[in-house]
C-alpha atoms as a PDB file:
ATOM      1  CA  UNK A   1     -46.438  47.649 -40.534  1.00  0.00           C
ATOM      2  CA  UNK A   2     -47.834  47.411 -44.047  1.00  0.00           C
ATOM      3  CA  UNK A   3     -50.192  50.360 -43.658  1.00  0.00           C
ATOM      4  CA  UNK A   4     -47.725  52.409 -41.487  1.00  0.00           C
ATOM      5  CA  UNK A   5     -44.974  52.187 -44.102  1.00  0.00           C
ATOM      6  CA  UNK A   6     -44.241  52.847 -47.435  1.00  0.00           C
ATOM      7  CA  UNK A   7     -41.565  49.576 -47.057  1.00  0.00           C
ATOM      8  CA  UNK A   8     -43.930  47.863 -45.784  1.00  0.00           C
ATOM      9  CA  UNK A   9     -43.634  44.926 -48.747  1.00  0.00           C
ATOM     10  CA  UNK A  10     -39.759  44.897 -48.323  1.00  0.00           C
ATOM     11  CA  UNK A  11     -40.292  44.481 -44.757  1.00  0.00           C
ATOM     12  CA  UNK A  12     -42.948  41.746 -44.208  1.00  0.00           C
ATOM     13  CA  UNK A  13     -42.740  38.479 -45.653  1.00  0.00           C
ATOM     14  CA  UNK A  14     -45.102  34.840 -45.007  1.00  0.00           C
ATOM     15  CA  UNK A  15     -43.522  31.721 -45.495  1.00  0.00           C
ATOM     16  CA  UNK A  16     -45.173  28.099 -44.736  1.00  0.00           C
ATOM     17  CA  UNK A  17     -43.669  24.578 -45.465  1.00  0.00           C
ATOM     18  CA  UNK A  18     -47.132  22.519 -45.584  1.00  0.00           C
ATOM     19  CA  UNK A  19     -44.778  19.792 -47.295  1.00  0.00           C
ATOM     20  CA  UNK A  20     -42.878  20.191 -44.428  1.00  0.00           C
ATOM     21  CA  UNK A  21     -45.537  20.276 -41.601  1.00  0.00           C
ATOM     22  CA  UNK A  22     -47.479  17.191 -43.609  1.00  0.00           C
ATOM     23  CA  UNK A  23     -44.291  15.079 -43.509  1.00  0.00           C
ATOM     24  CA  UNK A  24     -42.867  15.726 -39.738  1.00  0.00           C
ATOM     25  CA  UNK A  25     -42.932  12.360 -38.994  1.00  0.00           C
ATOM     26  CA  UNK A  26     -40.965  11.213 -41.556  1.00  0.00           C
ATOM     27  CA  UNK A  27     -38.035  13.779 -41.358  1.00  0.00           C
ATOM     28  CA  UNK A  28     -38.056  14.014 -37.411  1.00  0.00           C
ATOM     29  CA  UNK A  29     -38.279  10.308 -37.525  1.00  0.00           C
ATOM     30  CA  UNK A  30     -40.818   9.512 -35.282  1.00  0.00           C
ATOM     31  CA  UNK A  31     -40.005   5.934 -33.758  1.00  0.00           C
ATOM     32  CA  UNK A  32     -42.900   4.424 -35.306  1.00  0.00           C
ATOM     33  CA  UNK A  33     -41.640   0.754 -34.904  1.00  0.00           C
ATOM     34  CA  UNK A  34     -41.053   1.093 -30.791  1.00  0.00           C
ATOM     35  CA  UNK A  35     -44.522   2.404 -30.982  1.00  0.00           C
ATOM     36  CA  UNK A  36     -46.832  -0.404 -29.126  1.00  0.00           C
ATOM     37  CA  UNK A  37     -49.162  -1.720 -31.782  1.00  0.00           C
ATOM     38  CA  UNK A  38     -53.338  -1.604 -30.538  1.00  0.00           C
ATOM     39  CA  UNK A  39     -51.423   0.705 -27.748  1.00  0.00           C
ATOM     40  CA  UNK A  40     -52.276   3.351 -25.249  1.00  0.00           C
ATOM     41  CA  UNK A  41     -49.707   6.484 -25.945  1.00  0.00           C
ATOM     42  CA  UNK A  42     -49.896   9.468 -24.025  1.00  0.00           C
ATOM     43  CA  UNK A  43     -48.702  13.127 -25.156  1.00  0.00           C
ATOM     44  CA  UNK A  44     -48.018  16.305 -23.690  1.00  0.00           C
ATOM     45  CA  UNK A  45     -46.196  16.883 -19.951  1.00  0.00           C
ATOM     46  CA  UNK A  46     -44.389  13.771 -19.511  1.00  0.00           C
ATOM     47  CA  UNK A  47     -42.040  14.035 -16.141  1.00  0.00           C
ATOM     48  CA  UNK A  48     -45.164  14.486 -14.393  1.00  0.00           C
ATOM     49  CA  UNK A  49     -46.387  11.548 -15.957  1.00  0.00           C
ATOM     50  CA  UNK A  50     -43.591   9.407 -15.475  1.00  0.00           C
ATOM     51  CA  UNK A  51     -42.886  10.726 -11.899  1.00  0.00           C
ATOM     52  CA  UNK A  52     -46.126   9.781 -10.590  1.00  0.00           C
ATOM     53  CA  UNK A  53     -46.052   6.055 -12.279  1.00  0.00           C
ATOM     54  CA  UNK A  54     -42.754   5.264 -10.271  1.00  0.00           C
ATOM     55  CA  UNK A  55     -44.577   6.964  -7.378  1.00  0.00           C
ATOM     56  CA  UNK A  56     -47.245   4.082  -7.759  1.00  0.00           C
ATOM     57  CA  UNK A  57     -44.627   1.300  -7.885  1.00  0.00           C
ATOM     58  CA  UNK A  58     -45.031   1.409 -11.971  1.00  0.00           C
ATOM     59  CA  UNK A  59     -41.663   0.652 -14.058  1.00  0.00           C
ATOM     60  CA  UNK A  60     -40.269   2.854 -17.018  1.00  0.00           C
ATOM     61  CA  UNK A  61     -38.637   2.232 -19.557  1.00  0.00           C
ATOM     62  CA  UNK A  62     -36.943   4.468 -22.042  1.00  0.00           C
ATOM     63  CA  UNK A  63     -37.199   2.669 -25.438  1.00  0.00           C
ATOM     64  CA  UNK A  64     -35.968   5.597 -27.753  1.00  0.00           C
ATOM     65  CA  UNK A  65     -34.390   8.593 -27.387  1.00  0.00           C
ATOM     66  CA  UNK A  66     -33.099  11.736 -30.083  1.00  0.00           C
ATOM     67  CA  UNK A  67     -33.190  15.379 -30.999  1.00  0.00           C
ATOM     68  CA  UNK A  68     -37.218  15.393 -31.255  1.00  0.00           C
ATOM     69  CA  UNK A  69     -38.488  12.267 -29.332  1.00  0.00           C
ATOM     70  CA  UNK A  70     -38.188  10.421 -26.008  1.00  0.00           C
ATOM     71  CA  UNK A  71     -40.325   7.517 -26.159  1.00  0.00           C
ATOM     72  CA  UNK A  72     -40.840   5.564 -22.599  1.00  0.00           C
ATOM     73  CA  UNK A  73     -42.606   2.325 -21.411  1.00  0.00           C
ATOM     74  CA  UNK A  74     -44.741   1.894 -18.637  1.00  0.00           C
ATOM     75  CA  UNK A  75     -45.090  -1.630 -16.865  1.00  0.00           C
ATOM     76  CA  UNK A  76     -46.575  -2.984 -14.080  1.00  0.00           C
ATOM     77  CA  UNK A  77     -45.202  -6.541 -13.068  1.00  0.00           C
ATOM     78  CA  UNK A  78     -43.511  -6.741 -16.409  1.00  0.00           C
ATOM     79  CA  UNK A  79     -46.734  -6.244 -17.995  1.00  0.00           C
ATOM     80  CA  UNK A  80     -46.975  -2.975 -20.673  1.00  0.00           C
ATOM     81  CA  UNK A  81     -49.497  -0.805 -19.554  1.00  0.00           C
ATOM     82  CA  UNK A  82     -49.202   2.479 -21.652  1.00  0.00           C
ATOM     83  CA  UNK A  83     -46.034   4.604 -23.283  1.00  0.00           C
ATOM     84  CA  UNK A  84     -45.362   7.823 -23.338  1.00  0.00           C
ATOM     85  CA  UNK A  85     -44.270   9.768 -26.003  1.00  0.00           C
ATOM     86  CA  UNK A  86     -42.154  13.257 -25.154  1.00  0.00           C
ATOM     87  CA  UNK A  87     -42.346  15.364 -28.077  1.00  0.00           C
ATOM     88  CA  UNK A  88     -39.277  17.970 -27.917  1.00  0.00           C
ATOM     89  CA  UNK A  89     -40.751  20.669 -30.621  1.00  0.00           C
ATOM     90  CA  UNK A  90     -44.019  22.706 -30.435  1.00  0.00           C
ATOM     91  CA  UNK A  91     -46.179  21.205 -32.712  1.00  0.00           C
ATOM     92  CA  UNK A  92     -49.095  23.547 -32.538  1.00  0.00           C
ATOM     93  CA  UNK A  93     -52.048  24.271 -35.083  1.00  0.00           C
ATOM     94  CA  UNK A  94     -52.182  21.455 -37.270  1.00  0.00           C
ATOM     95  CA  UNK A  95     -48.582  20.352 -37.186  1.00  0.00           C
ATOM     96  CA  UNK A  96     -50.411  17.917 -34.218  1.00  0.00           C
ATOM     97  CA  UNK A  97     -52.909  16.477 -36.511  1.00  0.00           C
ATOM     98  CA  UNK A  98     -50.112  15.107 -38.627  1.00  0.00           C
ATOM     99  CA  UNK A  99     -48.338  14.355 -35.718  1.00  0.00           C
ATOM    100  CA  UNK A 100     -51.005  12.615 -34.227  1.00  0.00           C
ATOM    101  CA  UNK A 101     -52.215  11.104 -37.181  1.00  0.00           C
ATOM    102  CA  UNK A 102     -48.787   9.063 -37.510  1.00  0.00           C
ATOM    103  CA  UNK A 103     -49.204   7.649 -34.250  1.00  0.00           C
ATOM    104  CA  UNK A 104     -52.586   5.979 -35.386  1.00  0.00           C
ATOM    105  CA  UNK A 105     -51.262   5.174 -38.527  1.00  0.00           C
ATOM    106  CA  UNK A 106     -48.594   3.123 -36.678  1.00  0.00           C
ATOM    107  CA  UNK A 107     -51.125   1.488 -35.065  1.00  0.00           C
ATOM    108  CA  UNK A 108     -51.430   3.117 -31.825  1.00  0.00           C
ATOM    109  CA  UNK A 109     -55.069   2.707 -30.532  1.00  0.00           C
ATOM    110  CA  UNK A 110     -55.420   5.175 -28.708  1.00  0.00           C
ATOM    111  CA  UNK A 111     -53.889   8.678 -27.772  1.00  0.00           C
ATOM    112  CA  UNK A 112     -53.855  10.724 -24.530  1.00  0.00           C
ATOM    113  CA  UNK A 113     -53.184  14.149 -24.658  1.00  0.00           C
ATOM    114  CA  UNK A 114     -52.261  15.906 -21.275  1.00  0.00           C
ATOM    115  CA  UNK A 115     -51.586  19.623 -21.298  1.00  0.00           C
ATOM    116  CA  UNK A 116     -52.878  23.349 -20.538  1.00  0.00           C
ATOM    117  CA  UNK A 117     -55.858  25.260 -22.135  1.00  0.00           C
ATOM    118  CA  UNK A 118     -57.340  28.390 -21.887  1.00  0.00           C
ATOM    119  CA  UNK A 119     -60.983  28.746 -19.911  1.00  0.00           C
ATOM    120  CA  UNK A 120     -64.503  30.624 -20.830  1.00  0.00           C
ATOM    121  CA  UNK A 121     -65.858  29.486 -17.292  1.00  0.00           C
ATOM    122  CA  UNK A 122     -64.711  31.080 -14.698  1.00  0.00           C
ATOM    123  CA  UNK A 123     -61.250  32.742 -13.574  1.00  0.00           C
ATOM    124  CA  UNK A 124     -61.580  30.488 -10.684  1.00  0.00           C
ATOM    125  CA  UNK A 125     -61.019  27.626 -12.625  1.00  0.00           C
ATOM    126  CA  UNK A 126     -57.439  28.533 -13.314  1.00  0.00           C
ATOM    127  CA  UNK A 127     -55.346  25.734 -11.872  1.00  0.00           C
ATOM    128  CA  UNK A 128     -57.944  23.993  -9.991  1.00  0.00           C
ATOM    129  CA  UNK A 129     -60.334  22.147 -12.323  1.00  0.00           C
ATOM    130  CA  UNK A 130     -59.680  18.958 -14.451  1.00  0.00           C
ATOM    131  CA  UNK A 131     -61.081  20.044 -18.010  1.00  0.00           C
ATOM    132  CA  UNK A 132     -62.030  16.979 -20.400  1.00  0.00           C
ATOM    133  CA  UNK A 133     -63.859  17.619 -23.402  1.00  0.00           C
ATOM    134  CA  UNK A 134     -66.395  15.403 -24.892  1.00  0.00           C
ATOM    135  CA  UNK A 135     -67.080  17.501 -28.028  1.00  0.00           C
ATOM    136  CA  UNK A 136     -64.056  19.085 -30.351  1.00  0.00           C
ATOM    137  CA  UNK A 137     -64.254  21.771 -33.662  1.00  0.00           C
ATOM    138  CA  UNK A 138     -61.794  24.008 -35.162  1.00  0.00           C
ATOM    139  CA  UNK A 139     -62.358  27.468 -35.643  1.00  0.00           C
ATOM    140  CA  UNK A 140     -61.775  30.043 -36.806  1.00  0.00           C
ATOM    141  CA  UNK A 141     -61.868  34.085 -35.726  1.00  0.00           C
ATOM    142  CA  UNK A 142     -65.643  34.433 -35.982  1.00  0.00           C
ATOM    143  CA  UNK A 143     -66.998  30.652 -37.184  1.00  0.00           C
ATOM    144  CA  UNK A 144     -67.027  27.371 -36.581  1.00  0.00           C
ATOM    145  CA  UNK A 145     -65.646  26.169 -39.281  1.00  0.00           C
ATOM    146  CA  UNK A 146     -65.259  21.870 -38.356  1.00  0.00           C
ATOM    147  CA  UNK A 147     -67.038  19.938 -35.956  1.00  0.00           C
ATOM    148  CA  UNK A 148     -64.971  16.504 -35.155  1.00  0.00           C
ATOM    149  CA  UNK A 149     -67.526  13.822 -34.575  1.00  0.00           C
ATOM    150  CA  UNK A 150     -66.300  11.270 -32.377  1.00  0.00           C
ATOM    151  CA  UNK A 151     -67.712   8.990 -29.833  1.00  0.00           C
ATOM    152  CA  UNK A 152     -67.129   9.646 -26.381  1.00  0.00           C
ATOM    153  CA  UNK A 153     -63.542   9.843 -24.802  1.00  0.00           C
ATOM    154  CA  UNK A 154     -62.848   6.597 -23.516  1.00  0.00           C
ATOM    155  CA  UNK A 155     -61.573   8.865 -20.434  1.00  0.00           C
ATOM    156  CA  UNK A 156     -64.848  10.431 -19.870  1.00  0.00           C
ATOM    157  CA  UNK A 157     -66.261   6.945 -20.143  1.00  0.00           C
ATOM    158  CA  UNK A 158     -64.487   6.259 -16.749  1.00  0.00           C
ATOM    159  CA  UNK A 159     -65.088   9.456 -15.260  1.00  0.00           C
ATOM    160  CA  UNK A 160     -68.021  11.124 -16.603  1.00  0.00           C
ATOM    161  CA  UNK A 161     -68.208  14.034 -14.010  1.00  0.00           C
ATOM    162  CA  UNK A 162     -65.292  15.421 -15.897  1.00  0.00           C
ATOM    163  CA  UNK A 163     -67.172  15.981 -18.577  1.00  0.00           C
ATOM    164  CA  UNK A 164     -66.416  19.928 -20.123  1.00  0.00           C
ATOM    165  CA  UNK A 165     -68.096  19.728 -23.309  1.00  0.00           C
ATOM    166  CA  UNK A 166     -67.006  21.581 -26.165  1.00  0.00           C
ATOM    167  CA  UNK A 167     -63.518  22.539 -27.258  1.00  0.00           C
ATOM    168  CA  UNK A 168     -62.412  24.734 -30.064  1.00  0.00           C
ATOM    169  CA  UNK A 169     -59.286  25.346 -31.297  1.00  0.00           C
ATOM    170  CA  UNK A 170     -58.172  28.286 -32.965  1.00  0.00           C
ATOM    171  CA  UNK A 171     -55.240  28.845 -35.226  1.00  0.00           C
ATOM    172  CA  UNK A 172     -53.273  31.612 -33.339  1.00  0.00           C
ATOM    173  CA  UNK A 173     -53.932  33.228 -29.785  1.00  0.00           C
ATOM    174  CA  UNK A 174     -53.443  36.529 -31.654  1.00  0.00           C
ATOM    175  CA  UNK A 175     -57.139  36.023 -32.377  1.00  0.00           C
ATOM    176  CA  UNK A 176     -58.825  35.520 -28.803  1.00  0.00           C
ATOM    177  CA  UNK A 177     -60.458  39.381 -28.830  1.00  0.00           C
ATOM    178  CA  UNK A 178     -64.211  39.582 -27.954  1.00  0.00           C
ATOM    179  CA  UNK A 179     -65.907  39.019 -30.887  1.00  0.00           C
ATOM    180  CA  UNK A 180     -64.184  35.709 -30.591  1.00  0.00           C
ATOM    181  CA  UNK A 181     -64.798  35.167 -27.221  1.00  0.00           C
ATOM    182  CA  UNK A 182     -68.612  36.199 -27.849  1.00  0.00           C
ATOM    183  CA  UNK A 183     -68.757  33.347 -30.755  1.00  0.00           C
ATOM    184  CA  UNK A 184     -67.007  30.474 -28.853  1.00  0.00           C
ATOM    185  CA  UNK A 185     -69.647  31.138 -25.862  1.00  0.00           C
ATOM    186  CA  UNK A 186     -72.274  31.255 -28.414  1.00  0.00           C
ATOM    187  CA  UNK A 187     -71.096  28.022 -29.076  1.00  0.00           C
ATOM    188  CA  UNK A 188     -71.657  26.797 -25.686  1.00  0.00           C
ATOM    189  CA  UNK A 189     -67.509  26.487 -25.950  1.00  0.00           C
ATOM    190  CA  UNK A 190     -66.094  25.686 -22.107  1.00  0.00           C
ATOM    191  CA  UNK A 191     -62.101  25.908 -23.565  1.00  0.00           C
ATOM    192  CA  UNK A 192     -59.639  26.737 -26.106  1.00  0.00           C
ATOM    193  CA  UNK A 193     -56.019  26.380 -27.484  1.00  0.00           C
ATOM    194  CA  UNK A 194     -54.533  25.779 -30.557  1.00  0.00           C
ATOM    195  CA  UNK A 195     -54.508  22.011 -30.945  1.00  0.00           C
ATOM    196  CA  UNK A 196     -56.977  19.761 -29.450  1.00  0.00           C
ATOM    197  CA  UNK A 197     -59.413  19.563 -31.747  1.00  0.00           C
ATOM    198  CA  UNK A 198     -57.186  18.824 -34.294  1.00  0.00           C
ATOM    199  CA  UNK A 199     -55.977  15.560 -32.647  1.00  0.00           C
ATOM    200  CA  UNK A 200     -59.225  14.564 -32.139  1.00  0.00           C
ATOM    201  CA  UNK A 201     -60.036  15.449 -36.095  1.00  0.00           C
ATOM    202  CA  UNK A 202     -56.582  12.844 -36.379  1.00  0.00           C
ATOM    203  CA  UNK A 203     -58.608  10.198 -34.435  1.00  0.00           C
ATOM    204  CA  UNK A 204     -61.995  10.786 -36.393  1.00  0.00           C
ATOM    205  CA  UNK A 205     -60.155  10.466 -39.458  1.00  0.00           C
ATOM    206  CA  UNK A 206     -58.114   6.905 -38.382  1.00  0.00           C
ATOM    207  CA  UNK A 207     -60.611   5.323 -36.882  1.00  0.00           C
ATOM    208  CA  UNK A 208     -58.858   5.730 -32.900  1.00  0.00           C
ATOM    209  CA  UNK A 209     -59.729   6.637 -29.346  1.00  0.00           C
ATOM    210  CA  UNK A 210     -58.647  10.290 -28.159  1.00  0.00           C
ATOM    211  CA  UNK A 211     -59.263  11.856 -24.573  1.00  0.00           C
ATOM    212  CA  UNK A 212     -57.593  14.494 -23.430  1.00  0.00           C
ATOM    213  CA  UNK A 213     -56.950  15.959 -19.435  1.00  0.00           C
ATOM    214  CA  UNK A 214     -55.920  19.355 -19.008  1.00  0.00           C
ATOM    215  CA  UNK A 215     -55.856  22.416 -16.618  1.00  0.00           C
ATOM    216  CA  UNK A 216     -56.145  25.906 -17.453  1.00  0.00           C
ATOM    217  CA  UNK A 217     -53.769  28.665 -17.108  1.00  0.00           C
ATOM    218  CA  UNK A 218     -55.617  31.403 -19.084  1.00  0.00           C
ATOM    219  CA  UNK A 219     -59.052  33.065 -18.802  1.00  0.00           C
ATOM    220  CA  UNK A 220     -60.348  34.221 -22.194  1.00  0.00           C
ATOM    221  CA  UNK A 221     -62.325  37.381 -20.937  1.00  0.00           C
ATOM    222  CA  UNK A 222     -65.786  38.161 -22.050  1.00  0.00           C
ATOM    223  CA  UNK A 223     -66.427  42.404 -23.075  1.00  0.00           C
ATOM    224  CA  UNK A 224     -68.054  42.899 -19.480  1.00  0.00           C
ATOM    225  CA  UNK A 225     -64.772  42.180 -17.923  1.00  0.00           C
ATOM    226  CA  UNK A 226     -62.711  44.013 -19.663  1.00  0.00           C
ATOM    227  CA  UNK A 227     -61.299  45.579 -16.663  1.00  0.00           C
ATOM    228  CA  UNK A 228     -61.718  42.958 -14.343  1.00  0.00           C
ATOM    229  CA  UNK A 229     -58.708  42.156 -12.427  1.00  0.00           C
ATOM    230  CA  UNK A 230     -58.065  37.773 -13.061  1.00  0.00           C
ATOM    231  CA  UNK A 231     -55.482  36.052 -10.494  1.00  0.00           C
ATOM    232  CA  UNK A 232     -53.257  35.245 -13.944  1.00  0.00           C
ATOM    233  CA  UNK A 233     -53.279  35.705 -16.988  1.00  0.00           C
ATOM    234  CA  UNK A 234     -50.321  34.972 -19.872  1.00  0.00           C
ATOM    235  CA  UNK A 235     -48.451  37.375 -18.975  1.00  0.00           C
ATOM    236  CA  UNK A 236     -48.117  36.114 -15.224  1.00  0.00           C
ATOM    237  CA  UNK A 237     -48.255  32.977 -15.589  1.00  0.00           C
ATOM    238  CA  UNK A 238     -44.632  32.139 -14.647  1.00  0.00           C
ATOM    239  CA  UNK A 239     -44.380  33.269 -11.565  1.00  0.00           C
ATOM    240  CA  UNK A 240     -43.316  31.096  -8.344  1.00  0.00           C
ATOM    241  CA  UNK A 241     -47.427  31.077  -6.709  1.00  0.00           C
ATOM    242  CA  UNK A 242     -48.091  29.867 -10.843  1.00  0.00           C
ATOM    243  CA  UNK A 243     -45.508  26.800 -10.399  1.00  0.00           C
ATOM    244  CA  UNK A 244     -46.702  25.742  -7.609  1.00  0.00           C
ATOM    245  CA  UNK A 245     -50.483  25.729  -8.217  1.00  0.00           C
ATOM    246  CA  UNK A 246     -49.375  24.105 -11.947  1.00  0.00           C
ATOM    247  CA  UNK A 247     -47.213  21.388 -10.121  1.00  0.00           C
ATOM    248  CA  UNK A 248     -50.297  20.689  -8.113  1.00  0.00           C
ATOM    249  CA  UNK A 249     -52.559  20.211 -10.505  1.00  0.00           C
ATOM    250  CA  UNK A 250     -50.205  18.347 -13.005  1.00  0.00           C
ATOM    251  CA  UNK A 251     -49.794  16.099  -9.768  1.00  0.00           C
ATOM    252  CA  UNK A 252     -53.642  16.000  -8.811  1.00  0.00           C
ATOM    253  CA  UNK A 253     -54.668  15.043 -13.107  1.00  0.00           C
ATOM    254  CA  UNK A 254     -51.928  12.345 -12.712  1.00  0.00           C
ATOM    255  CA  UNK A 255     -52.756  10.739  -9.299  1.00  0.00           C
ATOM    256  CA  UNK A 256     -56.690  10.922  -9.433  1.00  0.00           C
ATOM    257  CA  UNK A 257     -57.450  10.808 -13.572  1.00  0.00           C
ATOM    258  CA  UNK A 258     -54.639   9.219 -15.589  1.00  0.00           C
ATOM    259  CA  UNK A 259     -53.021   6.766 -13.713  1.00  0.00           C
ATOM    260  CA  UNK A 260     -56.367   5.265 -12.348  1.00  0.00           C
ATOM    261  CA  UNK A 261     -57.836   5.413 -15.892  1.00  0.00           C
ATOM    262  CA  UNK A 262     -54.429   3.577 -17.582  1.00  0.00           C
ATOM    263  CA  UNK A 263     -53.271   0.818 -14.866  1.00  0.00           C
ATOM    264  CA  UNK A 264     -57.682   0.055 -14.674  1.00  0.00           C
ATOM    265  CA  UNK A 265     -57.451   0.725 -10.544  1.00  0.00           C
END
């Protein structure tokens, strides 16, 4: 828009609230005092989640509730196991580091972070394989710009043959083109979204355990396959064989990865 018009300065304008985005915990009020101190709390799709603990004879408990949070407890035989922490705003980018880093600094020990990513493997991987990184850096269009050092996910530690190596998170999905495709692969890069790594930077920084489960809905072409037709992409994601196949493997991370990993079966 800028270089097709000459009102291009009166119609474009960039605005950012970093006091904003570095404070969210504070003004959304993130129950910091329900949180369970030394604690397991887990983030991202949380009916699943909670579903598939009462499935298992598991009691909940909803401890907190309000415009941006639902906060639940997990028990089993009156005995806290884990919470989970719904989060009813995107918090993207690095609006999750902050997030994240207020659940550590509230003395949370260690977070869980369930959700979707996008794949470099294979298009076949696309709602059918359990990715769990070991190895996290943010990035940038064309560079690497922070590698998060951090031992290995306590997760992983459990199940090691989930194991997916790198992750890299990028600050927009505008950027995902081929020379960024080419650069992530170069990296030896399995996924990609727009948060991960920065929740693991979160738990580098405080001193916590991060793992995170998640299933892919997106397959971040390479240039050869520019024309190669992919069973979904994000702009088909939504359909009814895409909510099915996403229920299933929502219901196959919780079963067979989180539940066994949380409750020690």
């Amino acid at each position: 828009m800028w270089n097709r018009s000459v009102l291009g300065e009166e119609l474009l304008t960039i605005q950012r609230y970093p006091k904003a985005e570095q404070s969210i915990a504070g003004w959304t009020h993130l129950p910091t005092g329900k949180l369970a101190a030394s604690g397991i709390v887990t983030l991202g799709y949380v009916e699943p989640v909670l579903e598939g603990a009462k499935d298992t004879g598991l009691s909940t408990r909803r401890l907190f509730d309000s415009k941006y949070y639902s906060l639940f407890q997990v028990s089993q035989k009156r005995q806290p196991l884990f919470q989970v922490l719904g989060v009813k705003y995107s918090y993207w980018g690095s609006i999750s580091y902050h997030l994240t880093s207020a659940l550590y600094a509230a003395g949370v020990r260690e977070v869980i972070y369930f959700g979707k990513l996008g794949t470099m493997t294979s298009d076949d991987h696309l709602y059918t394989r359990v990715f769990s990184p070991s190895r996290f850096g943010l990035m940038r269009h064309d560079s690497l710009e922070v590698t998060v050092d951090l031992p290995t996910p306590p997760l992983l530690r459990r199940f090691p043959d989930l194991d997916t190596g790198l992750h890299v998170s990028v600050p927009t999905v505008l950027e995902e083109d081929y020379l960024q495709r080419r650069t992530a692969t170069d990296l030896g890069a399995a996924s990609i979204d727009n948060e991960i790594a920065h929740m693991a930077r979160a738990a580098a920084v405080y001193g916590g355990d991060f793992s995170a489960a998640h299933f892919a809905t997106d397959y971040v072409r390479s240039p050869g396959e520019r024309n190669a037709p992919t069973s979904h992409d994000l702009a088909s994601n939504r359909g009814a064989l895409e909510g099915h196949r996403k229920r299933a493997i929502q219901q196959q991370i919780v079963r067979h990865v989180l539940l066994p990993y949380l409750t020690g079966s």
